[in-house]
C-alpha atoms as a PDB file:
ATOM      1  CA  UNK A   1       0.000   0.000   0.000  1.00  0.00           C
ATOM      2  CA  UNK A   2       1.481   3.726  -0.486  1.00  0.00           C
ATOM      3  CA  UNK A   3       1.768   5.765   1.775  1.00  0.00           C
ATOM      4  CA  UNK A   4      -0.713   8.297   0.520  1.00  0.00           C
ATOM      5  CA  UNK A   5      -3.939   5.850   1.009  1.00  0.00           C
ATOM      6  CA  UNK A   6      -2.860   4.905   4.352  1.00  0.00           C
ATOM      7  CA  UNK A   7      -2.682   8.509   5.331  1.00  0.00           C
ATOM      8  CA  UNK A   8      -6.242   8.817   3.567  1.00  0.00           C
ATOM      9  CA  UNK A   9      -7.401   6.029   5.522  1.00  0.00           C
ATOM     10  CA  UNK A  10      -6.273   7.113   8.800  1.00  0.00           C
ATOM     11  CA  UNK A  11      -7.771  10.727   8.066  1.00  0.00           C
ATOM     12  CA  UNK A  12     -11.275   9.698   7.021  1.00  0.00           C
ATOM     13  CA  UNK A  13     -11.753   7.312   9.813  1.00  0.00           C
ATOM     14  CA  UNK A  14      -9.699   9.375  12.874  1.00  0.00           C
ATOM     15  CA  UNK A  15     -10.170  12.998  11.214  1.00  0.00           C
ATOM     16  CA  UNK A  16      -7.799  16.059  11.683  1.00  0.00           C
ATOM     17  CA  UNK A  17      -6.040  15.727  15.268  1.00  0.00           C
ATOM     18  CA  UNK A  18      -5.383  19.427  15.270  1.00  0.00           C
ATOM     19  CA  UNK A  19      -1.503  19.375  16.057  1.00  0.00           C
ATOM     20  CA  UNK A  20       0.447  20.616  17.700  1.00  0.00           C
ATOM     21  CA  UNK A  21      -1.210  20.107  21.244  1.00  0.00           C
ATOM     22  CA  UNK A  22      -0.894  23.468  23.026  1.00  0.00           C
ATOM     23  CA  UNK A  23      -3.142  25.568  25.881  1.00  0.00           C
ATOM     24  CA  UNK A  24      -1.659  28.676  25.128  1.00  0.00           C
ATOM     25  CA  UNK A  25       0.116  31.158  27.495  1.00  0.00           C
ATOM     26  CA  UNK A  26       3.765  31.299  25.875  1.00  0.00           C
ATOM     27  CA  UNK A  27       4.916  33.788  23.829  1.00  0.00           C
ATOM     28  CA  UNK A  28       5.010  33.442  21.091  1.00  0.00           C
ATOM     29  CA  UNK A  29       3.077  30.463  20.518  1.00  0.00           C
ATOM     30  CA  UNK A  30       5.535  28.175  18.981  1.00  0.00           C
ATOM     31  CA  UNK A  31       8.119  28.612  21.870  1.00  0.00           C
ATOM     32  CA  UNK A  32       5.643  26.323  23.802  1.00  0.00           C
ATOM     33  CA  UNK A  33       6.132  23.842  21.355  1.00  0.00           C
ATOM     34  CA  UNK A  34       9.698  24.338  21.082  1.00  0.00           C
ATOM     35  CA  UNK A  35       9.566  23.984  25.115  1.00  0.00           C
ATOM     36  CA  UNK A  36       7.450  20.625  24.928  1.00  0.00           C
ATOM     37  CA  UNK A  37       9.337  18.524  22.417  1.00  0.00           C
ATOM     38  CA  UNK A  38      12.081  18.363  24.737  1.00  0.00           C
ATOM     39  CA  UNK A  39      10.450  18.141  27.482  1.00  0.00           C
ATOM     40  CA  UNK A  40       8.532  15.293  26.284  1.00  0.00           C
ATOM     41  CA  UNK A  41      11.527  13.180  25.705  1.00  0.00           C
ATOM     42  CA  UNK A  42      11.187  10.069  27.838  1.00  0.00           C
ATOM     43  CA  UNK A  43       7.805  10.843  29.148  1.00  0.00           C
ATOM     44  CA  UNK A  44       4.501  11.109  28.226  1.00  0.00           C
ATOM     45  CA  UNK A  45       2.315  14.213  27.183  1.00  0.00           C
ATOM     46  CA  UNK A  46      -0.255  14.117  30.478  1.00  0.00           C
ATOM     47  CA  UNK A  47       3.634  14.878  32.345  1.00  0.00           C
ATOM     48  CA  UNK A  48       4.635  17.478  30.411  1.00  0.00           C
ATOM     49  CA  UNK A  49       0.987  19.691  30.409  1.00  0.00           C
ATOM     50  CA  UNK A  50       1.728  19.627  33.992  1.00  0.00           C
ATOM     51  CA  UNK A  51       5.238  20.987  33.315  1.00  0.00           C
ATOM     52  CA  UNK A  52       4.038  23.050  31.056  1.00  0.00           C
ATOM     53  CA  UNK A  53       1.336  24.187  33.714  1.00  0.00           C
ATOM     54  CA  UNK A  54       3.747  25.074  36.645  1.00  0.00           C
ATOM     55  CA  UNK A  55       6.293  27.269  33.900  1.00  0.00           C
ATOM     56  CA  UNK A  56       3.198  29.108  33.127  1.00  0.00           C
ATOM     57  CA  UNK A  57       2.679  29.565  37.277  1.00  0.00           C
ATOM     58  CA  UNK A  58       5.580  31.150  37.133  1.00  0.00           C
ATOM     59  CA  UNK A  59       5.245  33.313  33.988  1.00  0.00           C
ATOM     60  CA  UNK A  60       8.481  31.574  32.538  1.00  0.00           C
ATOM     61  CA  UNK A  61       6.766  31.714  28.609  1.00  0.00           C
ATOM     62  CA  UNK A  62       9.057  33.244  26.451  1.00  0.00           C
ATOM     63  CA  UNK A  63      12.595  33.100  25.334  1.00  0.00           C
ATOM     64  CA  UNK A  64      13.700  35.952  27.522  1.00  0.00           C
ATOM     65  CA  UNK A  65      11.716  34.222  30.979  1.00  0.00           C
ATOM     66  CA  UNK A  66      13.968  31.467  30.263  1.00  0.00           C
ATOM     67  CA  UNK A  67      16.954  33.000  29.695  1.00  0.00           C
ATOM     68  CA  UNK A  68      16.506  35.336  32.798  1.00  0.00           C
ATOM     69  CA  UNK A  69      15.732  31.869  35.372  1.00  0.00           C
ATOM     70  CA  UNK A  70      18.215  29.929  37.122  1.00  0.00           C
ATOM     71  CA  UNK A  71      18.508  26.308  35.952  1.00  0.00           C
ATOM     72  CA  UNK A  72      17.566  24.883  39.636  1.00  0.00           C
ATOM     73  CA  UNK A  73      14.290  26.798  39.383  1.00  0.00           C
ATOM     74  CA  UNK A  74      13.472  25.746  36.106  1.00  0.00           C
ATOM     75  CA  UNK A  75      14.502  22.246  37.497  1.00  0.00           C
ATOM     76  CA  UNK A  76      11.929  22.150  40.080  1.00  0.00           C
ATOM     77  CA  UNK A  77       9.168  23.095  38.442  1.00  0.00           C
ATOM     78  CA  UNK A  78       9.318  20.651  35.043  1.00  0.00           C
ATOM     79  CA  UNK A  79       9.883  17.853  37.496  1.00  0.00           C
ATOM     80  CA  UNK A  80       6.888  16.130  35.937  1.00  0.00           C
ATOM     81  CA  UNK A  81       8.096  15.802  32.766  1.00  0.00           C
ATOM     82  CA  UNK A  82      10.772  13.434  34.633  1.00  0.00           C
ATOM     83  CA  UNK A  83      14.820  13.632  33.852  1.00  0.00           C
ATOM     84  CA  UNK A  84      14.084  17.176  34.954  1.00  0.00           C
ATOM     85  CA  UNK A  85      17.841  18.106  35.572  1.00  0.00           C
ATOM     86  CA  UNK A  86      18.985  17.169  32.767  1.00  0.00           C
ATOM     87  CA  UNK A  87      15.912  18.728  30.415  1.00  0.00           C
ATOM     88  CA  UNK A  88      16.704  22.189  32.935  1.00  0.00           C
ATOM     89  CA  UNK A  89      19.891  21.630  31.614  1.00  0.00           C
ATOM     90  CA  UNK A  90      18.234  21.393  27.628  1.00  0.00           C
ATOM     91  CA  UNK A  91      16.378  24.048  27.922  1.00  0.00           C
ATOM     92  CA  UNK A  92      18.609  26.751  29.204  1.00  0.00           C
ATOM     93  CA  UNK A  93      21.123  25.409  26.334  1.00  0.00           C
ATOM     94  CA  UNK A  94      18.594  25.549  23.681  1.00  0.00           C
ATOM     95  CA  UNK A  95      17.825  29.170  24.770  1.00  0.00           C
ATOM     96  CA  UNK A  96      21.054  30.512  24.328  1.00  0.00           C
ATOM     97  CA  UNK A  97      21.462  28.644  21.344  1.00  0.00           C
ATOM     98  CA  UNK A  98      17.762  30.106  19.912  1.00  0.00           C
ATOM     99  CA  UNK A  99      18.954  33.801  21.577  1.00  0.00           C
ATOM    100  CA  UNK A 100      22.090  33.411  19.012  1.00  0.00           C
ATOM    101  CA  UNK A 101      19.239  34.206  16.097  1.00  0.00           C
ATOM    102  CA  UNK A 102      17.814  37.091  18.076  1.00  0.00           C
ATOM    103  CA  UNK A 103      14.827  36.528  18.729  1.00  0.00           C
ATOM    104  CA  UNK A 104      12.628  33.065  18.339  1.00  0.00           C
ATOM    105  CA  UNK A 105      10.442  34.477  15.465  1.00  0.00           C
ATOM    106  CA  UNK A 106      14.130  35.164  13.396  1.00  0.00           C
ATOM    107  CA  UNK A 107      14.995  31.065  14.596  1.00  0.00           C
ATOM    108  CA  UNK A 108      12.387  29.357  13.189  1.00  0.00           C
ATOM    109  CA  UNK A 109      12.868  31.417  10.255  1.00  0.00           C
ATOM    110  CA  UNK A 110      16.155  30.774   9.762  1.00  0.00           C
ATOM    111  CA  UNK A 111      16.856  27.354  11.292  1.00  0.00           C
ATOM    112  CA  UNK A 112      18.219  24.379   9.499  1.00  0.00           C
ATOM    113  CA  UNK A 113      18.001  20.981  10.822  1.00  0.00           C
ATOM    114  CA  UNK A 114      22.047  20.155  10.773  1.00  0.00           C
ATOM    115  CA  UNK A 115      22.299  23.078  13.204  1.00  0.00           C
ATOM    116  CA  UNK A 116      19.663  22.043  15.626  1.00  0.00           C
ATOM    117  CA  UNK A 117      20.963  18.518  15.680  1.00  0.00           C
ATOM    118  CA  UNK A 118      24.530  20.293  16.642  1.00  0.00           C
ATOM    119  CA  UNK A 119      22.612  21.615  20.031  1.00  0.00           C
ATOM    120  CA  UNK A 120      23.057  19.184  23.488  1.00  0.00           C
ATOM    121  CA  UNK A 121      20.120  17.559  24.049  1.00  0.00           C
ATOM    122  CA  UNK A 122      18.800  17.292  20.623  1.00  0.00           C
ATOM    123  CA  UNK A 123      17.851  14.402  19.278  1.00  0.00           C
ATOM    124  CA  UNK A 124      16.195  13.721  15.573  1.00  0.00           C
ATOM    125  CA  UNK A 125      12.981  13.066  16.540  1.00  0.00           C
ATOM    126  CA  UNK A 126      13.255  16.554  18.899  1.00  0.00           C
ATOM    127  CA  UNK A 127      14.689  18.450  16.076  1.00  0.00           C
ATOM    128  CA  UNK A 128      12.254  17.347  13.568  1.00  0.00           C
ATOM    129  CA  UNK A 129       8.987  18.174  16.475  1.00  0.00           C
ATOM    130  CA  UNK A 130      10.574  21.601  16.435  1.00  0.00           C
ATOM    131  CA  UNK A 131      11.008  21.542  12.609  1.00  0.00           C
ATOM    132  CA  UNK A 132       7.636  20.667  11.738  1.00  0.00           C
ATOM    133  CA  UNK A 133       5.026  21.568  14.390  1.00  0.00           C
ATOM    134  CA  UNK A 134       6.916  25.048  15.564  1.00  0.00           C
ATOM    135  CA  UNK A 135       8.526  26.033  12.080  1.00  0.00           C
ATOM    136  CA  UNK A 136       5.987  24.852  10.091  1.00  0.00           C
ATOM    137  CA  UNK A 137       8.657  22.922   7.286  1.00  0.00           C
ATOM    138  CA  UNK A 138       8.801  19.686   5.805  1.00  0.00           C
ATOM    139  CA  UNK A 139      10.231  17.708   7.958  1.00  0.00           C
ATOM    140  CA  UNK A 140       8.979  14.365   8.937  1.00  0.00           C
ATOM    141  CA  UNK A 141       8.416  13.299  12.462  1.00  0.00           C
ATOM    142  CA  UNK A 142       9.733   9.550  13.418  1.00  0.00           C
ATOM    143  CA  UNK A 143       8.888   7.754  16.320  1.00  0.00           C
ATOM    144  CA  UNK A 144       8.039   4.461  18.176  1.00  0.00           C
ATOM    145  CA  UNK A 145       4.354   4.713  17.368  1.00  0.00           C
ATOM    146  CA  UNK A 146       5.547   5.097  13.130  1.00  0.00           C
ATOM    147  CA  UNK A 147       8.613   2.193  13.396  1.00  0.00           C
ATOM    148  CA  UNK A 148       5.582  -0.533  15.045  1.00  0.00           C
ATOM    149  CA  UNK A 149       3.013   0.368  12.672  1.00  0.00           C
ATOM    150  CA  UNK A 150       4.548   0.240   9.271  1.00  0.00           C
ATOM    151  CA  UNK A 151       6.692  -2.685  10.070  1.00  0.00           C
ATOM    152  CA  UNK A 152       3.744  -4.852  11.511  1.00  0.00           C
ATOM    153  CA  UNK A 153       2.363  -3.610   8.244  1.00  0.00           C
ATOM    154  CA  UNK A 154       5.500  -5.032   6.540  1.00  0.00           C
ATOM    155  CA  UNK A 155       6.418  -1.930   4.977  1.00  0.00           C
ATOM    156  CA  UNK A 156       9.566  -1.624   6.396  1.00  0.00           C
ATOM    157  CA  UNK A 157      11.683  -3.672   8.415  1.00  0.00           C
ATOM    158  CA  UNK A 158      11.913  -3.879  12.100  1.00  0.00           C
ATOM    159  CA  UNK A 159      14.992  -2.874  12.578  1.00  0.00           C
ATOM    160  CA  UNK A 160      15.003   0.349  10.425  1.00  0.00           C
ATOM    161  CA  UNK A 161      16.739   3.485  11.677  1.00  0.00           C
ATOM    162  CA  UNK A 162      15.611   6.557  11.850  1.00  0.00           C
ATOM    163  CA  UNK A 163      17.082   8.220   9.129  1.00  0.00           C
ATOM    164  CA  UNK A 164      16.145   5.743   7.012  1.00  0.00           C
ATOM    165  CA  UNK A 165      12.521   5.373   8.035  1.00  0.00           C
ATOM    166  CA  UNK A 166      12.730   9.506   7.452  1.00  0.00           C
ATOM    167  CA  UNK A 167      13.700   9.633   4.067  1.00  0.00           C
ATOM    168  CA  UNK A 168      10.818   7.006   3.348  1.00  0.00           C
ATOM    169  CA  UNK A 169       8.290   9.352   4.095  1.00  0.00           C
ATOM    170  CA  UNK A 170       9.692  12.320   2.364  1.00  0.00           C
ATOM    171  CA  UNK A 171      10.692  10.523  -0.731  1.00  0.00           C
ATOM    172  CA  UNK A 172       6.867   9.071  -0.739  1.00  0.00           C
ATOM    173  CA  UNK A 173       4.797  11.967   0.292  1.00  0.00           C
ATOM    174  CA  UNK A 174       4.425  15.230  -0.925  1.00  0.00           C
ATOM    175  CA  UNK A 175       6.693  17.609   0.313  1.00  0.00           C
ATOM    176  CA  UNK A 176       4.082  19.994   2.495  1.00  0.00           C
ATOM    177  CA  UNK A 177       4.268  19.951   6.068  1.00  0.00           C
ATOM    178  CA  UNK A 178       0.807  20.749   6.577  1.00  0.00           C
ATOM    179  CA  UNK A 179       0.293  16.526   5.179  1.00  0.00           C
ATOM    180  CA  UNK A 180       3.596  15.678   7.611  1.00  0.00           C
ATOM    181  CA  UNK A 181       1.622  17.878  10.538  1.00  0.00           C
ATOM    182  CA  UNK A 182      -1.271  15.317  10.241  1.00  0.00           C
ATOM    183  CA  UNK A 183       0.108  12.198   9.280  1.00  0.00           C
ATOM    184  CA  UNK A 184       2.532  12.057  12.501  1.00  0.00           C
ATOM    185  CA  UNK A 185      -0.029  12.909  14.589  1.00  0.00           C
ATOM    186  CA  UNK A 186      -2.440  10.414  13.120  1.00  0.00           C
ATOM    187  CA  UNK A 187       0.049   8.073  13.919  1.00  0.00           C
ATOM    188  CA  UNK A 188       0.820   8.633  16.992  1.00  0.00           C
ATOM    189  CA  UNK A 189      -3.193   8.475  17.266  1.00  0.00           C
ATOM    190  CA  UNK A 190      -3.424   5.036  15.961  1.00  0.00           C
ATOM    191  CA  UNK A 191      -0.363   3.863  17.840  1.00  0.00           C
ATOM    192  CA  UNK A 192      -2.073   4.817  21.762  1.00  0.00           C
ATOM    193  CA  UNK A 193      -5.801   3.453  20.912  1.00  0.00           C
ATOM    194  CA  UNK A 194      -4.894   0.711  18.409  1.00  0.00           C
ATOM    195  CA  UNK A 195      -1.961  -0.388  17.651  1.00  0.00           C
ATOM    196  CA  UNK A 196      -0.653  -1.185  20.874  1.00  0.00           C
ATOM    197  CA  UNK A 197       2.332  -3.218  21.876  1.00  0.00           C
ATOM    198  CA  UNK A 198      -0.572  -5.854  22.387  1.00  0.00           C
ATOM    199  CA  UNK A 199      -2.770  -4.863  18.916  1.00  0.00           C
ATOM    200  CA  UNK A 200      -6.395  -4.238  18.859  1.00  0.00           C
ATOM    201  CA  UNK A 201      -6.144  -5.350  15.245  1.00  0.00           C
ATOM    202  CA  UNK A 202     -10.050  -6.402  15.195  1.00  0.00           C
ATOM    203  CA  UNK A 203     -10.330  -1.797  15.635  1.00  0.00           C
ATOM    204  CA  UNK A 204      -7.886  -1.284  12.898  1.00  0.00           C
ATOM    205  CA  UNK A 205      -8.846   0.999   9.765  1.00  0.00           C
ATOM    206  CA  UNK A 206      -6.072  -0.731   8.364  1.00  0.00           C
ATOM    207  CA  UNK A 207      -6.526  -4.087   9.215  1.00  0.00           C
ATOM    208  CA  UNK A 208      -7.106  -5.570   5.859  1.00  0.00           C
ATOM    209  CA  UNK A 209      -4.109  -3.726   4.378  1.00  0.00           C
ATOM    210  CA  UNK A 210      -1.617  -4.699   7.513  1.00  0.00           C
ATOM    211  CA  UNK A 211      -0.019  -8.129   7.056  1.00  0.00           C
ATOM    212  CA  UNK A 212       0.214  -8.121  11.203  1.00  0.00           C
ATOM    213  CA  UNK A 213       3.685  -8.763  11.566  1.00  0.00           C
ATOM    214  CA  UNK A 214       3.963  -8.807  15.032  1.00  0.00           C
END
């Protein structure tokens, strides 16, 4: 099956998810994704609104807030989102990094993904969050939920990296990042209600399509 239809399927039956998930209350908006795609590394999303929650407390929403806290405060207050020394750590590098560009409108602008990958603490699949869902370009999201579906699928192998599994996308799909915005989050919606580590296959939209290779 191509990769289009699947991405058809999962639309029609799931419908738009709406990405990136965000209450509001940073500024500008996108720095509160930039914020949660590191913090949600290693965790899961219920940890990091509450992170997210307690920086807003605090008024720590913007580039400048960030810059101007102490890394033991910010510490203490993402300590939901777990690893929270080391993500303190993250995000006051990343700020500096994103401060280098002047101002976080002028990085999301200008930002390539070699450079971001260059700053400690992030990964690919961090980079590409940022990439995608806070500077809006083509640049496909990988994760655990993507690597189980479309292998059990046996569309790719099991063992396939994530560069690899990357450029499989983007060589497939049309380059527009508002079909990469919904597909990875389609994903990850099939992958928490369906397509577990124990499959509800018998709830799949793509159950006659998936040659359950589990």
């Amino acid at each position: 099956m191509k990769l289009l239809k699947v991405y058809d399927i999962l639309l029609s039956t799931s419908g738009p998810q709406n990405w990136w998930p965000m209450d509001g209350g940073f500024s500008p908006k996108e720095w509160e994704v930039c914020i949660g795609a590191i913090l949600t590394q290693n965790t899961s999303w219920n940890n990091v609104k509450k992170a997210l929650d307690n920086l807003k407390k605090e008024n720590i929403v913007s580039l400048e807030k960030t810059l101007g806290t102490n890394e033991k405060k910010i510490a203490e207050l993402i300590r939901p989102s777990g690893y929270y020394n080391q993500k303190a750590k993250k995000l006051k590098g990343f700020a500096e990094f994103v401060k280098t560009f002047g101002n976080v409108n002028n990085f999301l602008k200008n930002i390539e993904r070699d450079q971001l990958l260059k700053v400690n603490g992030i990964g690919p699949e961090t980079a590409d969050s940022i990439l995608l869902y806070a500077a809006g370009k083509a640049s496909f999201v990988i994760d655990a939920y993507t690597k189980r579906i479309f292998s059990r699928m046996g569309m790719t192998g099991k063992e396939i990296g994530y560069e690899e599994l990357r450029k499989f996308f983007e060589q497939n799909l049309p380059r527009d990042s508002r079909i990469y915005n919904e597909y990875h989050a389609l994903i990850v919606d099939l992958g928490k209600k369906v397509c577990k580590p124990k499959p509800l296959c018998e709830k799949c939209p793509l159950g006659r399509k998936c040659k359950k290779i589990i």
